[in-house]
C-alpha atoms as a PDB file:
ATOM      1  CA  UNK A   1     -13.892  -6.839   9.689  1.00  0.00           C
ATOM      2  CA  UNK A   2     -10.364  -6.269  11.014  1.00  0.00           C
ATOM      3  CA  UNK A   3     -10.710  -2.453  11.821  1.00  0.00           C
ATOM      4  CA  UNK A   4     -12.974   0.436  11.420  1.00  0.00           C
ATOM      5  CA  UNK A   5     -12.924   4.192  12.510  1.00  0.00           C
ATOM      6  CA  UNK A   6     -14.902   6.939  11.443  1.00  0.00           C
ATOM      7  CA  UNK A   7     -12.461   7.436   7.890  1.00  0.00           C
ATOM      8  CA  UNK A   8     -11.974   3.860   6.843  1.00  0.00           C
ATOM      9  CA  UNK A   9     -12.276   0.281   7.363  1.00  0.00           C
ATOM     10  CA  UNK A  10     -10.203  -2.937   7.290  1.00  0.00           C
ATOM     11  CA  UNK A  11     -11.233  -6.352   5.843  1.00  0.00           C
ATOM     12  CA  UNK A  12     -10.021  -9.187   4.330  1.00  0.00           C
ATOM     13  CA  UNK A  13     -10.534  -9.602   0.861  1.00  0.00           C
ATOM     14  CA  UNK A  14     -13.278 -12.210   0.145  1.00  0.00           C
ATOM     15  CA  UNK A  15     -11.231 -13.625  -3.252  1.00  0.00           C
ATOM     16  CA  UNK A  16      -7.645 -13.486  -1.029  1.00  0.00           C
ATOM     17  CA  UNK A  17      -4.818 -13.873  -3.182  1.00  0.00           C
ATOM     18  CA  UNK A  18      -2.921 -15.083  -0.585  1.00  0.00           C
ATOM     19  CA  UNK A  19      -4.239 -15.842   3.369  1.00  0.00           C
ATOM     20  CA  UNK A  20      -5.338 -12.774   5.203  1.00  0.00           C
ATOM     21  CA  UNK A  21      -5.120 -10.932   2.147  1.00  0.00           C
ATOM     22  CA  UNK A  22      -6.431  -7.363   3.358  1.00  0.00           C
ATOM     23  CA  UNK A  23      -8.583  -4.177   1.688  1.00  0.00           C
ATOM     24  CA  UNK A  24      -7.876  -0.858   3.301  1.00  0.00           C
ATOM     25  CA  UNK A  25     -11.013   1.194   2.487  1.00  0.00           C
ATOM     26  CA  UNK A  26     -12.326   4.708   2.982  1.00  0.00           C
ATOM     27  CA  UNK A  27     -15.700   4.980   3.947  1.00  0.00           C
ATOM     28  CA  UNK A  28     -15.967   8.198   1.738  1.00  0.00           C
ATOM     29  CA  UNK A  29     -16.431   7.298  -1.876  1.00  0.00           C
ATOM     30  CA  UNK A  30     -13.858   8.121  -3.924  1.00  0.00           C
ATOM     31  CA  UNK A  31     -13.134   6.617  -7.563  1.00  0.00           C
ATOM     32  CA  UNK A  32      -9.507   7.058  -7.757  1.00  0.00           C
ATOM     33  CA  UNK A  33      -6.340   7.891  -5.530  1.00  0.00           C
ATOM     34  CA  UNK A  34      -6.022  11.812  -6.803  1.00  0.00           C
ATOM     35  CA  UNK A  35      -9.065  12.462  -5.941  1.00  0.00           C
ATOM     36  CA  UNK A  36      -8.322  11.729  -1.405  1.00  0.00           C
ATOM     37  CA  UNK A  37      -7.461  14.307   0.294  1.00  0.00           C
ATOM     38  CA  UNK A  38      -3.597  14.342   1.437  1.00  0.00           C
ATOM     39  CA  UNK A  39      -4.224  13.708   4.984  1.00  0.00           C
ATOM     40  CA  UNK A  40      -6.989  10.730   4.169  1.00  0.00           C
ATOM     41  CA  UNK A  41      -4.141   9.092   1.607  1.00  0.00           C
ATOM     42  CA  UNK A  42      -1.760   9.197   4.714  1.00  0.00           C
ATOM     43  CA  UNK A  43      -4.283   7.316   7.055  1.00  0.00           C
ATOM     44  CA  UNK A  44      -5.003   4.741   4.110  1.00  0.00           C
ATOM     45  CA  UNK A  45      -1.319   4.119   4.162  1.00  0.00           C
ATOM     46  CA  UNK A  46      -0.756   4.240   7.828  1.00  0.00           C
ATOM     47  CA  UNK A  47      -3.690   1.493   8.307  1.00  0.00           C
ATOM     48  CA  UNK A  48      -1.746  -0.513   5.565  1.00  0.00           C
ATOM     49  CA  UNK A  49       1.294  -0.732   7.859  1.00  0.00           C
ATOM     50  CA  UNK A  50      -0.584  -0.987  10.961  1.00  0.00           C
ATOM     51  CA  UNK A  51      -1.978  -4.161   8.643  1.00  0.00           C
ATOM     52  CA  UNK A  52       1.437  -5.513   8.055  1.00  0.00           C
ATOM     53  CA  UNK A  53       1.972  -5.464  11.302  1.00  0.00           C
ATOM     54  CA  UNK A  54      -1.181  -6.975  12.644  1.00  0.00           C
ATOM     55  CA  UNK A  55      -0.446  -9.971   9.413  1.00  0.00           C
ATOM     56  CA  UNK A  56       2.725 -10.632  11.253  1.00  0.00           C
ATOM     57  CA  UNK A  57       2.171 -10.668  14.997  1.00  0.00           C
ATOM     58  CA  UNK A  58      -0.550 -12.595  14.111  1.00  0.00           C
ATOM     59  CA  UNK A  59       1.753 -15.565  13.617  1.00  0.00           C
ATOM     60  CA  UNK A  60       0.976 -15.972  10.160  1.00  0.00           C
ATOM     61  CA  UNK A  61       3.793 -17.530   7.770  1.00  0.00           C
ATOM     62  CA  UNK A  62       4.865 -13.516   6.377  1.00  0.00           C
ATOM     63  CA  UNK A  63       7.804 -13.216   5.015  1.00  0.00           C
ATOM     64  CA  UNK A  64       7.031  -9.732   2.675  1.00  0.00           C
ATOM     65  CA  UNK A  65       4.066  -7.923   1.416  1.00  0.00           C
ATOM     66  CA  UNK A  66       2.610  -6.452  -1.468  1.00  0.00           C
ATOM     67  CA  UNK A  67       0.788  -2.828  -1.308  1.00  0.00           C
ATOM     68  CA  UNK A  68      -1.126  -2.632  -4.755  1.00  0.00           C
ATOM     69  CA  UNK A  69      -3.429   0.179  -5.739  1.00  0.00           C
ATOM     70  CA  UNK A  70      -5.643  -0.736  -9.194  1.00  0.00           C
ATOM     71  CA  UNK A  71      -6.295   2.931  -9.842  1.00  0.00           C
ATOM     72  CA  UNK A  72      -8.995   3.042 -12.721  1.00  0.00           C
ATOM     73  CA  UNK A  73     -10.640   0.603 -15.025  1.00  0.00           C
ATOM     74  CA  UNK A  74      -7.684   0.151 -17.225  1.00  0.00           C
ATOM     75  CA  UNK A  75      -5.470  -0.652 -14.542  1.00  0.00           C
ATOM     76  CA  UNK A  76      -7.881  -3.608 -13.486  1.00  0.00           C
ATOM     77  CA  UNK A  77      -9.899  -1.445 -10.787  1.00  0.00           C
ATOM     78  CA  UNK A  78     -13.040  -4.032 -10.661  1.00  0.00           C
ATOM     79  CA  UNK A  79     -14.903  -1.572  -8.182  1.00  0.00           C
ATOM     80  CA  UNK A  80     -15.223   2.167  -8.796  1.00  0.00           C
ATOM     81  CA  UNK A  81     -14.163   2.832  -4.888  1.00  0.00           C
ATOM     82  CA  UNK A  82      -9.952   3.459  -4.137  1.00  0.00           C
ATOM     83  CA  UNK A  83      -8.799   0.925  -2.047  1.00  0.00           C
ATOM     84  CA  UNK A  84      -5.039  -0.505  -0.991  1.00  0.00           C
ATOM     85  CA  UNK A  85      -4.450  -4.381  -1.103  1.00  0.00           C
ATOM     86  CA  UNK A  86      -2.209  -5.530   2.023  1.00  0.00           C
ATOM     87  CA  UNK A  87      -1.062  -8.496   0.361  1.00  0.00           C
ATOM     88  CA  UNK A  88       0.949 -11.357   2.381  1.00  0.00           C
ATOM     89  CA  UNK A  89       3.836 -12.823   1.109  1.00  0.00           C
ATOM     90  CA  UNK A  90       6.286 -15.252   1.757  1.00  0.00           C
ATOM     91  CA  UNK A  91       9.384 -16.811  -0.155  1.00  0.00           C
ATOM     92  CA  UNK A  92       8.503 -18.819  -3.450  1.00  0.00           C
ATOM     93  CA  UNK A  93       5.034 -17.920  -3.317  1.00  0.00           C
ATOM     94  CA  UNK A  94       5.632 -15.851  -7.015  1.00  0.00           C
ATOM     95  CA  UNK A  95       4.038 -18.089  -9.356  1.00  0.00           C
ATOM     96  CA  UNK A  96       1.243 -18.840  -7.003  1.00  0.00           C
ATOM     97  CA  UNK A  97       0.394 -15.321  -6.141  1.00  0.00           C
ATOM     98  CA  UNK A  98       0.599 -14.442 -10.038  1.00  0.00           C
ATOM     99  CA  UNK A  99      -1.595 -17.144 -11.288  1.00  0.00           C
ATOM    100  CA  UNK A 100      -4.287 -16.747  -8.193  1.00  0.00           C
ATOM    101  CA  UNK A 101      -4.117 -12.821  -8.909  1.00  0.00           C
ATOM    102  CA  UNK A 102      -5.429 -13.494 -12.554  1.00  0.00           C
ATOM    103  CA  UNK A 103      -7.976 -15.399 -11.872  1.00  0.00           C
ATOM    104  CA  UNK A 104      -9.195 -15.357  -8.119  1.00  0.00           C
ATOM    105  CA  UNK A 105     -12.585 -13.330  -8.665  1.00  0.00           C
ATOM    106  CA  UNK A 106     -13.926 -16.890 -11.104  1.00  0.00           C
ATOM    107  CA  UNK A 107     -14.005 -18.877  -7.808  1.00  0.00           C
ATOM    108  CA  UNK A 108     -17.210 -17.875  -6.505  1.00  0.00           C
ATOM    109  CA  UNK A 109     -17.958 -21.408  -4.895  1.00  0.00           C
ATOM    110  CA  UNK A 110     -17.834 -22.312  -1.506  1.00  0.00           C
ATOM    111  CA  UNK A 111     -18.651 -18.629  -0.512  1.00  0.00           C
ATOM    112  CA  UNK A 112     -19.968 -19.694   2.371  1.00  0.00           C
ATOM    113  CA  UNK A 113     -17.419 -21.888   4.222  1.00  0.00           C
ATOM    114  CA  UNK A 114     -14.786 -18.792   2.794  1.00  0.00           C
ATOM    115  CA  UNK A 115     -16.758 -16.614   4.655  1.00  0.00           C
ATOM    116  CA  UNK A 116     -16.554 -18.175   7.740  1.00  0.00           C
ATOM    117  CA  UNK A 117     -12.696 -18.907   7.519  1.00  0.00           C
ATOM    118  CA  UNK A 118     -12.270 -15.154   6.783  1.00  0.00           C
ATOM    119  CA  UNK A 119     -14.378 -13.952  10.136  1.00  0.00           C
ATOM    120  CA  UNK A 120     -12.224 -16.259  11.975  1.00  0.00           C
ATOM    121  CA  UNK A 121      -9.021 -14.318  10.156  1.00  0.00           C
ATOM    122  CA  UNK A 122     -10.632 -11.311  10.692  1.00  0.00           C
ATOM    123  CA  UNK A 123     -10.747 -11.874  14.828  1.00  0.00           C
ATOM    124  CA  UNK A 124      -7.270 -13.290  14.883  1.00  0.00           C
ATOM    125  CA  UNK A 125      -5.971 -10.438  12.598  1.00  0.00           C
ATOM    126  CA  UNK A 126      -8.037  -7.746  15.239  1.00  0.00           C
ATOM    127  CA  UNK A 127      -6.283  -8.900  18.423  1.00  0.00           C
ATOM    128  CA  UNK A 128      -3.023  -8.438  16.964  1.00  0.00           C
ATOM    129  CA  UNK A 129      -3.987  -4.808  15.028  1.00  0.00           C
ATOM    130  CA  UNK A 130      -1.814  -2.181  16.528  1.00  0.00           C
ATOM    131  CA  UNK A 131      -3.379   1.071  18.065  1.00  0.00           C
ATOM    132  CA  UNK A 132      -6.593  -0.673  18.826  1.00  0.00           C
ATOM    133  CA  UNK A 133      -8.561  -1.784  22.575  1.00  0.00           C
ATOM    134  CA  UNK A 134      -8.483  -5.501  21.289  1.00  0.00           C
ATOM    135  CA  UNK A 135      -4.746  -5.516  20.136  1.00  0.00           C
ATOM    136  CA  UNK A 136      -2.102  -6.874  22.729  1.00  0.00           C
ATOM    137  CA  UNK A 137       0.310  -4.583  21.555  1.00  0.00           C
END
């Protein structure tokens, strides 16, 4: 986990698209985006920044990022919970990220060693989260 407070929590996204590929989450459930309130929807986003942020103090190669919302079934939504994808990008990554978005959830090997490169992620991405004890800035 990268951050949590009492409205929503941080994590990197255990099929990444690209590294430290990030879910902002509220803890409330709540299918689809209409249905947050306005003042939840404006936390979601401001963790999303304070996630860019975090991504690039971090020293991680970030060049640009993609926020994506898959808001209902036909849009691709594989979980019935809202949730923002912080997505890291750099320059000529396009064919990569495209091709890795289609089919990321059908590599469900190595799990385990995934896992444990995403806690260490998750710690790195932590110190550097802004507004937060841990982060140095």
């Amino acid at each position: 986990m990268v951050y949590r407070d009492e409205r929503a929590v941080v994590l990197l996204d255990l099929f990444p698209v690209r590294e430290a590929h990030c879910l902002v989450i509220p803890v409330a459930h709540h299918a689809l985006l209409e249905e947050l309130e306005p003042e939840l929807a404006a936390h979601l986003f401001e963790l999303a920044r304070r996630t860019i942020r975090a991504q690039k103090r971090a020293g991680l190669d970030v060049k640009a990022h993609n926020v994506v919302v898959n808001d209902g079934r036909e849009a691709n939504q594989h979980v019935p919970h809202v949730h923002l994808h912080v997505i890291p990008r750099r320059g000529g990554d396009t064919l990569a990220t495209a091709l890795t978005w289609g089919t990321r959830m059908m590599n469900v090997f190595g799990l385990s060693k995934r896992r444990h490169r995403l806690d260490r992620l998750a710690g790195l991405l932590a110190e550097h989260f802004p507004g937060t004890e841990s982060s140095k800035y």
